[in-house]
C-alpha atoms as a PDB file:
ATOM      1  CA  UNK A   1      28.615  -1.346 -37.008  1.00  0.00           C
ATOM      2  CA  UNK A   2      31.601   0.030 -34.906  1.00  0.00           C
ATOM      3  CA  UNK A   3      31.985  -1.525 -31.912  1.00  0.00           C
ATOM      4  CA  UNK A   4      33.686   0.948 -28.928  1.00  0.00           C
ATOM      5  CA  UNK A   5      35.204  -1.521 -26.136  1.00  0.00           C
ATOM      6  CA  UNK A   6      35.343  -0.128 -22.373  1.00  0.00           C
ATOM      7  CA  UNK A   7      38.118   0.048 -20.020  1.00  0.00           C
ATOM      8  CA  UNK A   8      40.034   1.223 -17.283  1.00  0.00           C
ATOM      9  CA  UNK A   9      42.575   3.396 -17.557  1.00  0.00           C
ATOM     10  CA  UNK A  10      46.169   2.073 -15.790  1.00  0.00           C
ATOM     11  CA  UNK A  11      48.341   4.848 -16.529  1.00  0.00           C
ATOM     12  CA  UNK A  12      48.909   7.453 -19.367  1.00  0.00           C
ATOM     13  CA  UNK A  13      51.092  10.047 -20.840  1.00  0.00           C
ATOM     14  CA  UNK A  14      50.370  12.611 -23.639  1.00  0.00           C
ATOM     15  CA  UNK A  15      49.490  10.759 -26.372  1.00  0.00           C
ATOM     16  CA  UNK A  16      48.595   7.089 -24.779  1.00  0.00           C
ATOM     17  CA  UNK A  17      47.052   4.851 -22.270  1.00  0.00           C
ATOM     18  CA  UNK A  18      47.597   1.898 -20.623  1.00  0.00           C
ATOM     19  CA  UNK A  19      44.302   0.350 -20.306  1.00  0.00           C
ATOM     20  CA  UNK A  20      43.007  -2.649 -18.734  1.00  0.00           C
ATOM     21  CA  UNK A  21      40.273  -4.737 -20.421  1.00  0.00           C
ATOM     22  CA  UNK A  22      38.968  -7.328 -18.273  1.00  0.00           C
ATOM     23  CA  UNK A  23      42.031  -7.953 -17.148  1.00  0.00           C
ATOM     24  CA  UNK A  24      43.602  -7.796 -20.926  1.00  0.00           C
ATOM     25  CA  UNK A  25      46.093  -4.509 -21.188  1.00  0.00           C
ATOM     26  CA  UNK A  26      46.362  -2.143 -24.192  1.00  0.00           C
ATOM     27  CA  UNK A  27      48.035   0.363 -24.993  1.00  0.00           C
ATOM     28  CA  UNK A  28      45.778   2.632 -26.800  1.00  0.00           C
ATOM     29  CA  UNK A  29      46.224   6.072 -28.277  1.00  0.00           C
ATOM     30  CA  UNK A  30      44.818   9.423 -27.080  1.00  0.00           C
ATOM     31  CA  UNK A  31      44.533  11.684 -30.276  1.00  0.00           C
ATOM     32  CA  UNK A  32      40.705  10.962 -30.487  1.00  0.00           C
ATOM     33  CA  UNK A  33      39.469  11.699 -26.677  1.00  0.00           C
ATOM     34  CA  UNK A  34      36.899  13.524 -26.251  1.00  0.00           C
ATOM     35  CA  UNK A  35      38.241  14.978 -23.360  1.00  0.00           C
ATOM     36  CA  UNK A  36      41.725  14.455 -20.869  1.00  0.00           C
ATOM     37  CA  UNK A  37      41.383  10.815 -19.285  1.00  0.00           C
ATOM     38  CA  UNK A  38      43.558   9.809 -16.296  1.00  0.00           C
ATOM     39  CA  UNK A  39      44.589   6.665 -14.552  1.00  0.00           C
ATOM     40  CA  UNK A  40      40.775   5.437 -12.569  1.00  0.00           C
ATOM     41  CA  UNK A  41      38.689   6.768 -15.646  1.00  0.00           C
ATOM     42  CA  UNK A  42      36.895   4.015 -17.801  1.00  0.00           C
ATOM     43  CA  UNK A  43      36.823   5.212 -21.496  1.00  0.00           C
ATOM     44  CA  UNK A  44      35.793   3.325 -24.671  1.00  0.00           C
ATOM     45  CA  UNK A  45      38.185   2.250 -26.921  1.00  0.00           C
ATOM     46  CA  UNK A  46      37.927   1.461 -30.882  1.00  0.00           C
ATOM     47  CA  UNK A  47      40.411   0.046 -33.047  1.00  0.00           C
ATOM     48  CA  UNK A  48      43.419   1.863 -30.875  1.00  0.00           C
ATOM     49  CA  UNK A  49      41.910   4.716 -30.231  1.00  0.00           C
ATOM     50  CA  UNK A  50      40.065   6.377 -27.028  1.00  0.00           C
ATOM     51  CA  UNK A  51      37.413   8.068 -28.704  1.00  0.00           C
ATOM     52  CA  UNK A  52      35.554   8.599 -25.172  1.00  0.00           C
ATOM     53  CA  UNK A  53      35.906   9.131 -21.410  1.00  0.00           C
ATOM     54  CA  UNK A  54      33.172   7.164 -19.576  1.00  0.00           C
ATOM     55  CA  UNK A  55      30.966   9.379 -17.250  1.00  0.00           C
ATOM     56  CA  UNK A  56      31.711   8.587 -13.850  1.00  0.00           C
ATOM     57  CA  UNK A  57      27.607   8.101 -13.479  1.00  0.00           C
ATOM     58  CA  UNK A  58      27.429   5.343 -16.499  1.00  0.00           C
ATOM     59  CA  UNK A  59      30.153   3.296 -16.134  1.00  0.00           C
ATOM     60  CA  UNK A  60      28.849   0.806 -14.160  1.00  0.00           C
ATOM     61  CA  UNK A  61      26.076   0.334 -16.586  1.00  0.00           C
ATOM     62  CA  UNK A  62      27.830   0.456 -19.828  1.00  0.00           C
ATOM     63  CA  UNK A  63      30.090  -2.387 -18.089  1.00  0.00           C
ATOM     64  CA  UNK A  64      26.568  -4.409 -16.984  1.00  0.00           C
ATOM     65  CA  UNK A  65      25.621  -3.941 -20.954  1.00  0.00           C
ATOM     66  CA  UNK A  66      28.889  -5.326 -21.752  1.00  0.00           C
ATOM     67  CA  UNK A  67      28.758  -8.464 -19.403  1.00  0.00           C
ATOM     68  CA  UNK A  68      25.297  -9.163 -20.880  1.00  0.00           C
ATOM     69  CA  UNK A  69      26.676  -8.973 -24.176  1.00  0.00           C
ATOM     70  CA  UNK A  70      28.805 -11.407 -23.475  1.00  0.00           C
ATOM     71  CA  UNK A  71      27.116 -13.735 -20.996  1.00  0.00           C
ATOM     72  CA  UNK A  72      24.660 -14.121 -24.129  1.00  0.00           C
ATOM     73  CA  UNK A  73      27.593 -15.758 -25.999  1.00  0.00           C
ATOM     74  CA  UNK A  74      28.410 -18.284 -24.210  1.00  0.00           C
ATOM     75  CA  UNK A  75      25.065 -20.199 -24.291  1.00  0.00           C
ATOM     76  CA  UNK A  76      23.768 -22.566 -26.906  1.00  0.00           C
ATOM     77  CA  UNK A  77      21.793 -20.007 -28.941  1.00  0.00           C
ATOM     78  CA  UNK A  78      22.807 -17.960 -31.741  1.00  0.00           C
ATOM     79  CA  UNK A  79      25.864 -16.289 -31.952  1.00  0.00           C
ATOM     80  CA  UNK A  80      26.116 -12.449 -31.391  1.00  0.00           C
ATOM     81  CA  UNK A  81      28.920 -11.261 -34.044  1.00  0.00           C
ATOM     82  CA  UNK A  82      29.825  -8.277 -31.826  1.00  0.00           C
ATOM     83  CA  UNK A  83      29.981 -10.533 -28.724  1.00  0.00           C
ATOM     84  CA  UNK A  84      32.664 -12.567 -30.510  1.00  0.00           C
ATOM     85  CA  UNK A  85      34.487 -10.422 -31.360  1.00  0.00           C
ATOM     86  CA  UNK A  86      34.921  -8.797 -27.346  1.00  0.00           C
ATOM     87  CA  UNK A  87      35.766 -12.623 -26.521  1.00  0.00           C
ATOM     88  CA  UNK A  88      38.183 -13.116 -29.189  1.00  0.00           C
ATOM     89  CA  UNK A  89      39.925  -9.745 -27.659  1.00  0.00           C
ATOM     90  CA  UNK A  90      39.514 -11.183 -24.315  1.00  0.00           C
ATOM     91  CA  UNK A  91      40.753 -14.918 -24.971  1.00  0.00           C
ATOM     92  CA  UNK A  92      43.958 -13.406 -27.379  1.00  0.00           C
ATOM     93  CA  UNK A  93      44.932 -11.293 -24.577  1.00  0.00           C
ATOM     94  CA  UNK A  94      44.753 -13.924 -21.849  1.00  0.00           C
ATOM     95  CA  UNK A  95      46.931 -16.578 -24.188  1.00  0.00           C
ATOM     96  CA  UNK A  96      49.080 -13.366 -25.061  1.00  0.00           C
ATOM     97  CA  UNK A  97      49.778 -13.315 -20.945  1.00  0.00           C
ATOM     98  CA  UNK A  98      49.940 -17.115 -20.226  1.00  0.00           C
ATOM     99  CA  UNK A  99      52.955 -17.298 -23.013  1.00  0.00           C
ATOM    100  CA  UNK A 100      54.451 -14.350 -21.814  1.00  0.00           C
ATOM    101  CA  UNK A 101      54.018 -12.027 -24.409  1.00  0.00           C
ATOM    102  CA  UNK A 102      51.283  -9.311 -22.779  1.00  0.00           C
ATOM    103  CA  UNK A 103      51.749  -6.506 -20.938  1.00  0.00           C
END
């Protein structure tokens, strides 16, 4: 299963994005957008690449999914593969800042 991670967009140029994922910034490329993003749009990102700008009408729900997603991995119960993985991206990006290295 591919998993397509949301996020804001910061700024952007031709062929990239800064993009802001829970407060963990990527640049990510633009050759797979559906459609011309700017800096305000949420899109979802996979491996690198935009592959889609986030309606303005949905983003606030596919974020709510994603929090739930989440949320259910930090409990006791099983653990949700795809979950980990956003909270490895999350967690790498926040020791990334605190040692100086992110963007």
């Amino acid at each position: 299963m591919c998993l397509g991670v949301p996020g804001l967009v910061v700024e952007c140029d031709e062929l990239s994005a800064l993009v802001d994922f829970w407060g963990v910034r990527r640049r990510v490329r633009l050759d797979l957008a559906d459609e011309p993003v700017a800096p305000g749009d949420y899109v979802l990102n996979h491996v690198g690449f935009v592959i889609r700008r986030i309606p303005a009408a949905d983003v606030q729900t596919t974020l709510a999914m994603y929090e739930e997603l989440v949320k259910a991995n930090t409990g006791s119960g099983p653990v949700d593969l795809m979950a980990a993985d956003v909270l490895g991206e999350i967690e790498a990006g926040r020791a990334g800042r605190a040692g100086g290295t992110g963007q």
